[in-house]
C-alpha atoms as a PDB file:
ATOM      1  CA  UNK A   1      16.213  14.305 -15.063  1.00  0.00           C
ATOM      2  CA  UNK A   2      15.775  10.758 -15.593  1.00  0.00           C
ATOM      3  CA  UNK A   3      17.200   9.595 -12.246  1.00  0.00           C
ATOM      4  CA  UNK A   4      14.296  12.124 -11.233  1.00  0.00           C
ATOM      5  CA  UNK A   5      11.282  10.916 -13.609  1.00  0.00           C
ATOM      6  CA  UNK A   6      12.141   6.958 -12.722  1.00  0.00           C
ATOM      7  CA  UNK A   7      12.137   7.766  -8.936  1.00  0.00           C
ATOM      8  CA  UNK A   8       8.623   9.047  -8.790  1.00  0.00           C
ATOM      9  CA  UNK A   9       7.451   6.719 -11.647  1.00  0.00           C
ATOM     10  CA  UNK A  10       7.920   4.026  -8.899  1.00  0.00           C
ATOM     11  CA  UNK A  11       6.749   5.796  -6.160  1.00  0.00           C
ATOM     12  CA  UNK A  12       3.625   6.990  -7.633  1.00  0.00           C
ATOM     13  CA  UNK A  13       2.623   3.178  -8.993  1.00  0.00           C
ATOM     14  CA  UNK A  14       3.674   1.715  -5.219  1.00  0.00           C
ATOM     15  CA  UNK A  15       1.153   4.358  -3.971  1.00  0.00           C
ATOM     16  CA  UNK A  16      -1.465   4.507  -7.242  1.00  0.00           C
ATOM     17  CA  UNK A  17      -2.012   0.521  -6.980  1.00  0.00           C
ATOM     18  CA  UNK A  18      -3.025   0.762  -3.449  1.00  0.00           C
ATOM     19  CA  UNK A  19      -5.222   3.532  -4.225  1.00  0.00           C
ATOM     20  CA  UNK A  20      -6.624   2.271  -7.410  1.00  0.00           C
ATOM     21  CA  UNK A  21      -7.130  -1.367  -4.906  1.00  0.00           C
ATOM     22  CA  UNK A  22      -9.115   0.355  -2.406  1.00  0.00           C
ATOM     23  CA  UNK A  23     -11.305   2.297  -5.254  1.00  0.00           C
ATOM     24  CA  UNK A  24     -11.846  -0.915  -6.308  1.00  0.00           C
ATOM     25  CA  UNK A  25     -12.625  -2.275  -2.673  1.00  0.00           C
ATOM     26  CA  UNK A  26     -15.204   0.501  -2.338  1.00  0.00           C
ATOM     27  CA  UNK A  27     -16.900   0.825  -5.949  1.00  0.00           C
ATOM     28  CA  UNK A  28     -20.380   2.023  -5.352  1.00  0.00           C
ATOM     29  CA  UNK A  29     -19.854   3.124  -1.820  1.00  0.00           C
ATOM     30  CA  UNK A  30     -21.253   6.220  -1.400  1.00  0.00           C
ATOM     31  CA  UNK A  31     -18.920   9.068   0.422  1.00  0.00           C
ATOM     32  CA  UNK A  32     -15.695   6.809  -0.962  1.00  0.00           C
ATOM     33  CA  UNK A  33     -14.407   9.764  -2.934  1.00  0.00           C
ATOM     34  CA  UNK A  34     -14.507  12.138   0.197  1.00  0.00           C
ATOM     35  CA  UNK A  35     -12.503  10.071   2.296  1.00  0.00           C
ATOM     36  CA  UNK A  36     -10.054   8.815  -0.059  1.00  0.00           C
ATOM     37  CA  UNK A  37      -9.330  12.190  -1.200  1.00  0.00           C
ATOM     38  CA  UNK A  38      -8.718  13.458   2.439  1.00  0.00           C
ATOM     39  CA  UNK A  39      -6.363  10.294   2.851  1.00  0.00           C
ATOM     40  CA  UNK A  40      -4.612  11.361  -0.581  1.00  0.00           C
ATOM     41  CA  UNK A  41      -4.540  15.192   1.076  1.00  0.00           C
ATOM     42  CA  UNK A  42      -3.529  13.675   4.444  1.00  0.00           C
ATOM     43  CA  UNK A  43      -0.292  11.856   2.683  1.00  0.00           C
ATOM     44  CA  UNK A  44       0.762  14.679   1.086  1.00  0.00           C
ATOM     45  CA  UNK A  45       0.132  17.011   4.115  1.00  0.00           C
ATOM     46  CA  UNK A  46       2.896  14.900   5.822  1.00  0.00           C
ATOM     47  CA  UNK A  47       5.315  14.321   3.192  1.00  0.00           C
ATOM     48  CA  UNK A  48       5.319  17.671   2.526  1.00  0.00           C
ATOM     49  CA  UNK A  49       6.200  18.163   6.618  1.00  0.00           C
ATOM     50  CA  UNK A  50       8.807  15.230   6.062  1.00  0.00           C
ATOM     51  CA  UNK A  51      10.146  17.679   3.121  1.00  0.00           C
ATOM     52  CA  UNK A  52      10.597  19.945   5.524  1.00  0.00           C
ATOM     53  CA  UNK A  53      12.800  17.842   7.438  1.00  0.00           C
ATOM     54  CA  UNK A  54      14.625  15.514   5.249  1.00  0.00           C
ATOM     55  CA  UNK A  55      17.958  16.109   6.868  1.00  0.00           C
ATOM     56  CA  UNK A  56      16.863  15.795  10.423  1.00  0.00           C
ATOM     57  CA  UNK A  57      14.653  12.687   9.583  1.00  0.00           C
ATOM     58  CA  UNK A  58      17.909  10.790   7.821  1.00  0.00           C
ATOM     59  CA  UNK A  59      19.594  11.357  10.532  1.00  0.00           C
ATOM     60  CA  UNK A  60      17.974  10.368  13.158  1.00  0.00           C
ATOM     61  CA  UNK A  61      18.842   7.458  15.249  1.00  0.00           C
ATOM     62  CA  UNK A  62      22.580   7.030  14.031  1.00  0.00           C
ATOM     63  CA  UNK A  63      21.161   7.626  10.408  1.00  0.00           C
ATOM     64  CA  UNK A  64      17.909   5.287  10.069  1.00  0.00           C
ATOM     65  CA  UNK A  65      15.458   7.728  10.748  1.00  0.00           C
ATOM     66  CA  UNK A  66      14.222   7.519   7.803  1.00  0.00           C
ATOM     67  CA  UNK A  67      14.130   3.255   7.777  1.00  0.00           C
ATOM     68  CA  UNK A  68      12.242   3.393  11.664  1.00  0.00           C
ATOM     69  CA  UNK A  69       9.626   5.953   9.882  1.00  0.00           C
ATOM     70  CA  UNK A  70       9.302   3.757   6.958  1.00  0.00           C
ATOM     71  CA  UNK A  71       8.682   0.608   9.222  1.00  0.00           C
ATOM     72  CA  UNK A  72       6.080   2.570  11.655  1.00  0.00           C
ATOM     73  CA  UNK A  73       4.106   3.797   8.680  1.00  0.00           C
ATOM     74  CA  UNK A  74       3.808  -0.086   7.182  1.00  0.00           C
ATOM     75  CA  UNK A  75       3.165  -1.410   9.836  1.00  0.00           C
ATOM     76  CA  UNK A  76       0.193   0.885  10.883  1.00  0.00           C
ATOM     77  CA  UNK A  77      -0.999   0.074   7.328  1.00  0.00           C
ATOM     78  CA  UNK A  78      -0.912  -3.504   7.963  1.00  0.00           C
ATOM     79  CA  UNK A  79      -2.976  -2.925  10.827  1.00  0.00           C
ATOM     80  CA  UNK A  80      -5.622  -1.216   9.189  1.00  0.00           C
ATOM     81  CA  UNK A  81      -5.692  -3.317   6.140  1.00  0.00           C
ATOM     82  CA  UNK A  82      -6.325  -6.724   8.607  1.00  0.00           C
ATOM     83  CA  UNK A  83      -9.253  -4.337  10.295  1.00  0.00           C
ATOM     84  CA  UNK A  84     -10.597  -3.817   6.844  1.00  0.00           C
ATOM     85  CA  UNK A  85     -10.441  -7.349   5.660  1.00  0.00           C
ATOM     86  CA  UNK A  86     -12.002  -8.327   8.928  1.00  0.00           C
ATOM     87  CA  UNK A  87     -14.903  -6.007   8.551  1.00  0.00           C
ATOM     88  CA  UNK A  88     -15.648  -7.271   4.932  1.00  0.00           C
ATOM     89  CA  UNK A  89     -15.332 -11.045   6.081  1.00  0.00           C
ATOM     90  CA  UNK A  90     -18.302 -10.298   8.792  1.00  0.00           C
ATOM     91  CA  UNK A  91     -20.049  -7.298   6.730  1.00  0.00           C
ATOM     92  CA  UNK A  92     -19.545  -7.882   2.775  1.00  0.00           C
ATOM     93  CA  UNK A  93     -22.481 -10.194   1.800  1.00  0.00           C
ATOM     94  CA  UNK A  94     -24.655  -7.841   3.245  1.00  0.00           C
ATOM     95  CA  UNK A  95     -22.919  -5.140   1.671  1.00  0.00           C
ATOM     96  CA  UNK A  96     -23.187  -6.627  -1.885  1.00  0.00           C
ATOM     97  CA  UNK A  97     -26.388  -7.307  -1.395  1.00  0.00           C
ATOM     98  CA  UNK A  98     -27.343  -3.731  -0.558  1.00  0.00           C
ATOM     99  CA  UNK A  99     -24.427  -1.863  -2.742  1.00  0.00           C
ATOM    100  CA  UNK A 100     -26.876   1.076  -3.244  1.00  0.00           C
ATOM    101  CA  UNK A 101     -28.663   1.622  -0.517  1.00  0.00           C
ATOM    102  CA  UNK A 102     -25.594   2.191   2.398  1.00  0.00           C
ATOM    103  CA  UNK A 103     -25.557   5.869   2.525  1.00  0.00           C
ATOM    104  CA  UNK A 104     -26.948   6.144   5.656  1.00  0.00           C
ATOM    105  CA  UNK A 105     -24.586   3.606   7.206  1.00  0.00           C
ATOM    106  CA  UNK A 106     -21.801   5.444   5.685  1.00  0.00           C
ATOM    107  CA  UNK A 107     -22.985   8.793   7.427  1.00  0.00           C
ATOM    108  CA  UNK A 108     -23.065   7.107  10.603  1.00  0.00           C
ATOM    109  CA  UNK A 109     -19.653   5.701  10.571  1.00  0.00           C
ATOM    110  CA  UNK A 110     -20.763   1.914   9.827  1.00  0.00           C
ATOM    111  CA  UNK A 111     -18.070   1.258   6.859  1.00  0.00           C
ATOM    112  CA  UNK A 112     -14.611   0.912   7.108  1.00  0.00           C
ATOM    113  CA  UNK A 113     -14.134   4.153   5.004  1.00  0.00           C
ATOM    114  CA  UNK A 114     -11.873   5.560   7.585  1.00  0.00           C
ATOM    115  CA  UNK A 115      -9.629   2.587   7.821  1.00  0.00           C
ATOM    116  CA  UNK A 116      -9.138   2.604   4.045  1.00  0.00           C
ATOM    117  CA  UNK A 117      -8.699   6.612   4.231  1.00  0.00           C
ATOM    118  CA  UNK A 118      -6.031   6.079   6.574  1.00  0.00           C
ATOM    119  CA  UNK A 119      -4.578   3.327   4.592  1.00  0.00           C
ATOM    120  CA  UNK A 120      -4.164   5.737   1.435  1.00  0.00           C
ATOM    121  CA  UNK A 121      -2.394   8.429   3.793  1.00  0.00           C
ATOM    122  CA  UNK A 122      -0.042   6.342   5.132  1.00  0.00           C
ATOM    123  CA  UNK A 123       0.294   5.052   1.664  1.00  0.00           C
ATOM    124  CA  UNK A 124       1.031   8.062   0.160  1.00  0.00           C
ATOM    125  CA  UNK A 125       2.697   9.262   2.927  1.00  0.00           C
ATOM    126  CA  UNK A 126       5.491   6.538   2.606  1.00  0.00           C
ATOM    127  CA  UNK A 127       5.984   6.799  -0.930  1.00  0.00           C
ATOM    128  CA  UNK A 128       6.226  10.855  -0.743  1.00  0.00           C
ATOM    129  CA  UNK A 129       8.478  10.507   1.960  1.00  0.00           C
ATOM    130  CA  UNK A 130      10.749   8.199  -0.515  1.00  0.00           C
ATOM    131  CA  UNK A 131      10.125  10.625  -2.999  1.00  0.00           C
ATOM    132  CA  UNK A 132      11.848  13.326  -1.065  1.00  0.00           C
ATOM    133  CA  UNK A 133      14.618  11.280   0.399  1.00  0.00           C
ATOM    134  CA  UNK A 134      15.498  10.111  -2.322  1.00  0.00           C
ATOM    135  CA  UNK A 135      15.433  13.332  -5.037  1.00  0.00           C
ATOM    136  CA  UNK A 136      17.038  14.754  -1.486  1.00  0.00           C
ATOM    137  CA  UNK A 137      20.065  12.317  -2.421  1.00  0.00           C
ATOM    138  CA  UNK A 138      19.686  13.235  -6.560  1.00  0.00           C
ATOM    139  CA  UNK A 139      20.298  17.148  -5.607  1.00  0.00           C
ATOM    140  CA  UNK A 140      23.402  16.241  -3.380  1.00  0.00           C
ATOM    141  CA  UNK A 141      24.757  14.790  -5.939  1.00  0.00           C
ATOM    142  CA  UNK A 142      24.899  17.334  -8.476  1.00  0.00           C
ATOM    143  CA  UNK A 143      21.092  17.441 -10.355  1.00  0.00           C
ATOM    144  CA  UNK A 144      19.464  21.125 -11.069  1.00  0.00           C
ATOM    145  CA  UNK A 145      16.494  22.207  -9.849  1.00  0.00           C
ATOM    146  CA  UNK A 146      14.973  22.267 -13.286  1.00  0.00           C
ATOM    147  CA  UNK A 147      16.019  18.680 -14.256  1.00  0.00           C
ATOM    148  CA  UNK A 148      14.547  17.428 -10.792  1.00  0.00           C
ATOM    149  CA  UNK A 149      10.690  19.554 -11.461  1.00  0.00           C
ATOM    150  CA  UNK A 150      10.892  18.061 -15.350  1.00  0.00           C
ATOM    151  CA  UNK A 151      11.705  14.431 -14.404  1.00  0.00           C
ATOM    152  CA  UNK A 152       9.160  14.876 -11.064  1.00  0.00           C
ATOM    153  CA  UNK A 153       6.744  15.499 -13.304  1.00  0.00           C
ATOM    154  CA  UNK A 154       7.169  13.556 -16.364  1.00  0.00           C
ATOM    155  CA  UNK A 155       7.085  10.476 -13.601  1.00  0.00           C
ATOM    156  CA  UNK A 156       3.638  11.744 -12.204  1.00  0.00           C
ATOM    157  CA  UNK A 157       1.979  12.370 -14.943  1.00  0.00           C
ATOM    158  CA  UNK A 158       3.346   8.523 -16.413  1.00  0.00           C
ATOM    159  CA  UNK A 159       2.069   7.086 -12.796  1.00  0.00           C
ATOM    160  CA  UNK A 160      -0.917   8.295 -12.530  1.00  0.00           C
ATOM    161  CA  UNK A 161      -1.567   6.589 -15.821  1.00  0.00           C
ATOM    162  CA  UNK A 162      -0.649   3.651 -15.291  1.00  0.00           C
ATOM    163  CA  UNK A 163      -2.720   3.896 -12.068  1.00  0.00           C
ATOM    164  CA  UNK A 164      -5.804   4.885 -13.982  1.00  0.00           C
ATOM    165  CA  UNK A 165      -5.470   1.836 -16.230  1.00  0.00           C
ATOM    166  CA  UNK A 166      -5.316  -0.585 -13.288  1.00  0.00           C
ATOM    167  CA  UNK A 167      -8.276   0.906 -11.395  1.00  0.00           C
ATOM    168  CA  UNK A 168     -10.041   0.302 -15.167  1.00  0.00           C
ATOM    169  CA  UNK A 169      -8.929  -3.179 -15.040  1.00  0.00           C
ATOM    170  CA  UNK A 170     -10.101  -3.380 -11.487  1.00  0.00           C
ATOM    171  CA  UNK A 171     -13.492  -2.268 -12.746  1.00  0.00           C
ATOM    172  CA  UNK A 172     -13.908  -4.549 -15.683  1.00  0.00           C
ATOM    173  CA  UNK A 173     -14.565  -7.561 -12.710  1.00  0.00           C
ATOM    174  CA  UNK A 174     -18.254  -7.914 -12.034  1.00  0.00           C
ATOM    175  CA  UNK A 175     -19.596  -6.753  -9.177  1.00  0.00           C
ATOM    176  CA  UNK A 176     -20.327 -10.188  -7.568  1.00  0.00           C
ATOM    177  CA  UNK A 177     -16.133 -11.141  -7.599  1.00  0.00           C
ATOM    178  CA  UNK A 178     -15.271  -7.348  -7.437  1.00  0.00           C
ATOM    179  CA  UNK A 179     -15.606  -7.887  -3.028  1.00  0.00           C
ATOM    180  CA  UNK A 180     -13.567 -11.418  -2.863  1.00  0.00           C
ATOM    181  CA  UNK A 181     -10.886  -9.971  -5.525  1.00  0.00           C
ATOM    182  CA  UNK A 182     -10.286  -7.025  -3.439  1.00  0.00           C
ATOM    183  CA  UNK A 183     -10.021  -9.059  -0.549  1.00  0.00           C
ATOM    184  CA  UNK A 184      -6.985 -11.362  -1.825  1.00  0.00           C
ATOM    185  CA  UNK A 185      -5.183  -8.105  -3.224  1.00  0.00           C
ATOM    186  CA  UNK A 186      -5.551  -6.805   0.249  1.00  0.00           C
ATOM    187  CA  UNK A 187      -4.801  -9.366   2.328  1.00  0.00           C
ATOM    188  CA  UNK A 188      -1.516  -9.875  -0.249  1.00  0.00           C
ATOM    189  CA  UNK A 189      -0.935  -5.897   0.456  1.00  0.00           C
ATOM    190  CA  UNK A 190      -0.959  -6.265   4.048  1.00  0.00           C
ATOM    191  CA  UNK A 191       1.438  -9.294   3.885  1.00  0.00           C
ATOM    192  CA  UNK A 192       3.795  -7.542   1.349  1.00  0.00           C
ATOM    193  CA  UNK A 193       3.628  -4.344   4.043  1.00  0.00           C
ATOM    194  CA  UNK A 194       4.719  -6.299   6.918  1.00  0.00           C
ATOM    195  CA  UNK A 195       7.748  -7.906   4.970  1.00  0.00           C
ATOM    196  CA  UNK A 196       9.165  -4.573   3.990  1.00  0.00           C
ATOM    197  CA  UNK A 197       8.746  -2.979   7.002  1.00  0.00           C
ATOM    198  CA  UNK A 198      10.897  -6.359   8.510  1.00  0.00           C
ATOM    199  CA  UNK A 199      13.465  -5.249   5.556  1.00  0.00           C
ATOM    200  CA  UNK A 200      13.444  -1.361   6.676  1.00  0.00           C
ATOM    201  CA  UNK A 201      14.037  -2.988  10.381  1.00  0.00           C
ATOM    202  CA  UNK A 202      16.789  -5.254   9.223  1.00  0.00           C
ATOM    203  CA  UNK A 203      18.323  -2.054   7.198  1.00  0.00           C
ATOM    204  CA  UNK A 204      18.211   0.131  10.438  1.00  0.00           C
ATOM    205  CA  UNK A 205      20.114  -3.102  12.252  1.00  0.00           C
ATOM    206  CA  UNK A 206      16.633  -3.366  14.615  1.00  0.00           C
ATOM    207  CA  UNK A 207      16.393  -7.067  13.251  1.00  0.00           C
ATOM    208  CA  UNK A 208      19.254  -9.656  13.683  1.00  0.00           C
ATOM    209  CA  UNK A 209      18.085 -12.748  13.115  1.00  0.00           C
ATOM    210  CA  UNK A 210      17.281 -14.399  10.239  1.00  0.00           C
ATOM    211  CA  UNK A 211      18.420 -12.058   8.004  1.00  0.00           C
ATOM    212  CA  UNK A 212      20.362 -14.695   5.272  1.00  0.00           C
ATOM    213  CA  UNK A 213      18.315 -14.540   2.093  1.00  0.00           C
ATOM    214  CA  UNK A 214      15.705 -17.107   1.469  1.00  0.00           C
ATOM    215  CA  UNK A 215      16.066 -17.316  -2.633  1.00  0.00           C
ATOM    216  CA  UNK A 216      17.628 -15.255  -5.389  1.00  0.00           C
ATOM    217  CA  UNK A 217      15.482 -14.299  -8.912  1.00  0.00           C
ATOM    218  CA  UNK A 218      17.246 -11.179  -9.402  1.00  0.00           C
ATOM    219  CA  UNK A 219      18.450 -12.751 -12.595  1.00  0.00           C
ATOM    220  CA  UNK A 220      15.007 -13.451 -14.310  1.00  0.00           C
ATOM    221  CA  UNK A 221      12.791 -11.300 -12.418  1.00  0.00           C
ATOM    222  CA  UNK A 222      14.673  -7.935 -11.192  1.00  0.00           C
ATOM    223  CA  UNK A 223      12.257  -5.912  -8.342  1.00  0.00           C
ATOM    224  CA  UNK A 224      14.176  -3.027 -10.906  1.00  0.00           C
ATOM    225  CA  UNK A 225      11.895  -3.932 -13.576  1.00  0.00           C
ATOM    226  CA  UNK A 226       8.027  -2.774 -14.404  1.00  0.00           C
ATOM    227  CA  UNK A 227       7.216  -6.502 -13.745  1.00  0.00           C
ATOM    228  CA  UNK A 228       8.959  -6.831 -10.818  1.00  0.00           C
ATOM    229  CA  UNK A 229       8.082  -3.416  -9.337  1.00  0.00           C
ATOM    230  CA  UNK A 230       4.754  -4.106  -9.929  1.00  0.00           C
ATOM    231  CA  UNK A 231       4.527  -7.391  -7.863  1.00  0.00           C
ATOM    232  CA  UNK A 232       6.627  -5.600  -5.385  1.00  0.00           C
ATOM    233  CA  UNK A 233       4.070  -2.841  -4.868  1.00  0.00           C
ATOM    234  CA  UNK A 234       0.880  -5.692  -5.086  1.00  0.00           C
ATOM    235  CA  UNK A 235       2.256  -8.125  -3.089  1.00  0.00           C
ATOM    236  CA  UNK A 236       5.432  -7.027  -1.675  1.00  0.00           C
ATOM    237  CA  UNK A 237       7.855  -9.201  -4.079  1.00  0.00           C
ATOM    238  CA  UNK A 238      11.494  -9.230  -3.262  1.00  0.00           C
ATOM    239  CA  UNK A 239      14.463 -10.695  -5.320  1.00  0.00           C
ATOM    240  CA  UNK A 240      16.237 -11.764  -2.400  1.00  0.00           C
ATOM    241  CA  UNK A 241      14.024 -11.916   0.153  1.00  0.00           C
ATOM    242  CA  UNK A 242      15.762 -12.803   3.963  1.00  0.00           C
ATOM    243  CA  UNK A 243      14.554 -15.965   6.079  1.00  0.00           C
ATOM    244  CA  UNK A 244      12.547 -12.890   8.665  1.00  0.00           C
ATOM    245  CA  UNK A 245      10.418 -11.707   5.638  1.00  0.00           C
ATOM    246  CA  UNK A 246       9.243 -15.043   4.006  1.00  0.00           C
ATOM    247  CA  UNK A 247       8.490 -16.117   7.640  1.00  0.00           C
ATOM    248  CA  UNK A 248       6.262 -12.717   8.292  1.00  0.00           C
ATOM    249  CA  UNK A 249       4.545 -12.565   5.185  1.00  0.00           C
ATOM    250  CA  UNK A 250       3.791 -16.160   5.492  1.00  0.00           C
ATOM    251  CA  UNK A 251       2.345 -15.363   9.195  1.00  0.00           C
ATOM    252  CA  UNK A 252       0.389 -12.371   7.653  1.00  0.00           C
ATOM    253  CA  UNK A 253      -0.938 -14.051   5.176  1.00  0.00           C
ATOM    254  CA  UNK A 254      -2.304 -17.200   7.683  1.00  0.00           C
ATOM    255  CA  UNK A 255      -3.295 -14.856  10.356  1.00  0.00           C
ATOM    256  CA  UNK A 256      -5.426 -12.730   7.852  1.00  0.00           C
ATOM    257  CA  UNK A 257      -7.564 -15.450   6.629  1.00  0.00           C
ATOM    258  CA  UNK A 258      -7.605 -17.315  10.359  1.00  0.00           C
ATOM    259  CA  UNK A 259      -9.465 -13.686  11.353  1.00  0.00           C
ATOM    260  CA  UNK A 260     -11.643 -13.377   8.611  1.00  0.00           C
ATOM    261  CA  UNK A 261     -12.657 -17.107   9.272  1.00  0.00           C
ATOM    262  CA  UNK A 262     -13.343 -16.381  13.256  1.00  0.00           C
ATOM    263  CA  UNK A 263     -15.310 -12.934  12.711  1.00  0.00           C
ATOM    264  CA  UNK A 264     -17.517 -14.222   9.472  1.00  0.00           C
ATOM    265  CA  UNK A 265     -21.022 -14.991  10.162  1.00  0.00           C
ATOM    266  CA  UNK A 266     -22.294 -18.491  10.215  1.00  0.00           C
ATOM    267  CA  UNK A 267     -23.925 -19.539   7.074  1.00  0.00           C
ATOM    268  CA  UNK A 268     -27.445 -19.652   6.395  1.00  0.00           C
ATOM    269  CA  UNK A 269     -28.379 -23.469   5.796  1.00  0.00           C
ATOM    270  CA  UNK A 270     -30.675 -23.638   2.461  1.00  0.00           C
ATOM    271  CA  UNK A 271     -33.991 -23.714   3.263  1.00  0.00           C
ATOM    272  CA  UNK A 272     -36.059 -26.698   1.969  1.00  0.00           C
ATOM    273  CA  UNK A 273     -38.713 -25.946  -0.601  1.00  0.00           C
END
């Protein structure tokens, strides 16, 4: 049971602070709840088809099936996260400026609502697919069916808590920072994404280069612990981090804020009174 209730504890935060980020990201949006909610459904929809499978995907491809899904699924995220950041670098001014009075371009497809729905699929997506795989691993290995629904649940229910309280922590930023705070936890998502997806890829023997670790804090800050999970989840922390991860979240990270520099609009000069 407690194999069980730590196991989705962990996967529930990875997914609930990416959730509770773009809630955040899209506080006063109108519509947001709609397509966040189908993203949520959407992630489900699939793990549940992963489910399904979880033999056949573990598998596959002389038994990293499961690392070559992991590593398509980040890296679409990544992709959509950069389009979102993008879109706010040309788009958010105006959009704080007019916070309540966007319906209309949400209707018409003007916001990057879909991106972010998409974002919280593959989100949840990844993390149920985890789920399964891994309490796939906890039943071969001798756990009941009762102690795995007791301990699944017990971790969802602490989670989603702790998910709630960062969204509320989220919200206590005024709405003036609320766009440019979002942005840096983003960005830092996308970055974090793209390393672990190079660590599923070095784990499914894809990547062979680079792989010696760059640094080693297992000893004072263990990606085991709800400190170091946490950062792992925000910003993609690693213990031992290889040389291929440090240099792609580094190249994320630069080629996220040389975008949002080339798309933002040219500043108004002040006008003289």
């Amino acid at each position: 049971m407690i194999g069980a209730l730590i196991i989705v504890f962990r996967e529930v935060i990875e997914a609930g602070l990416i959730i509770g980020v773009v809630l955040a990201a899209t506080r006063g949006v109108p519509g947001r709840g709609r397509w966040i909610s189908l993203g949520i459904l959407g992630g489900v929809a699939g793990a549940s088809v992963i489910a399904a499978f979880a033999g056949a995907i573990s598998d596959a491809f002389a038994g990293t099936g499961q690392e070559l899904l992991n590593a398509a699924v980040l890296g679409a995220a990544v992709v959509m996260l950069m389009w979102h950041n993008a879109w706010m670098a040309r788009h958010g001014r105006e959009m704080a400026a007019e916070i309540f009075q966007i319906g209309e371009a949400v209707t018409e497809g003007k916001r990057p609502l879909t991106a972010l729905a998409l974002v919280v699929g593959l989100a949840v997506l990844r993390e149920g697919s985890e789920v399964v795989l891994f309490l796939y691993g906890i039943v071969a290995g001798g756990a009941t069916a009762l102690e795995m629904l007791v301990g699944g649940i017990l971790g969802l229910v602490a989670g989603a808590a702790f998910t709630g309280l960062t969204y509320l922590g989220l919200l206590a930023i005024p709405s003036r920072y609320i766009f440019s705070v979002t942005t840096v936890l983003i960005t830092l998502l996308a970055a974090g994404m793209a390393a672990q997806a190079v660590q599923y890829l070095d784990a499914a023997g894809v990547v062979t280069v680079l792989t010696d670790s760059m640094w080693d804090t297992s000893g004072w800050l263990p990606q085991s612990g709800i400190v170091g999970g946490t950062l792992h989840a925000l910003m993609g922390y690693n213990e031992r981090p290889t040389v291929m991860q440090v240099i792609v979240y580094v190249s994320v990270l630069a080629s996220m804020a040389l975008l949002m520099r080339a798309v933002a609009p040219p500043r108004r000069p002040l006008q003289a009174t």
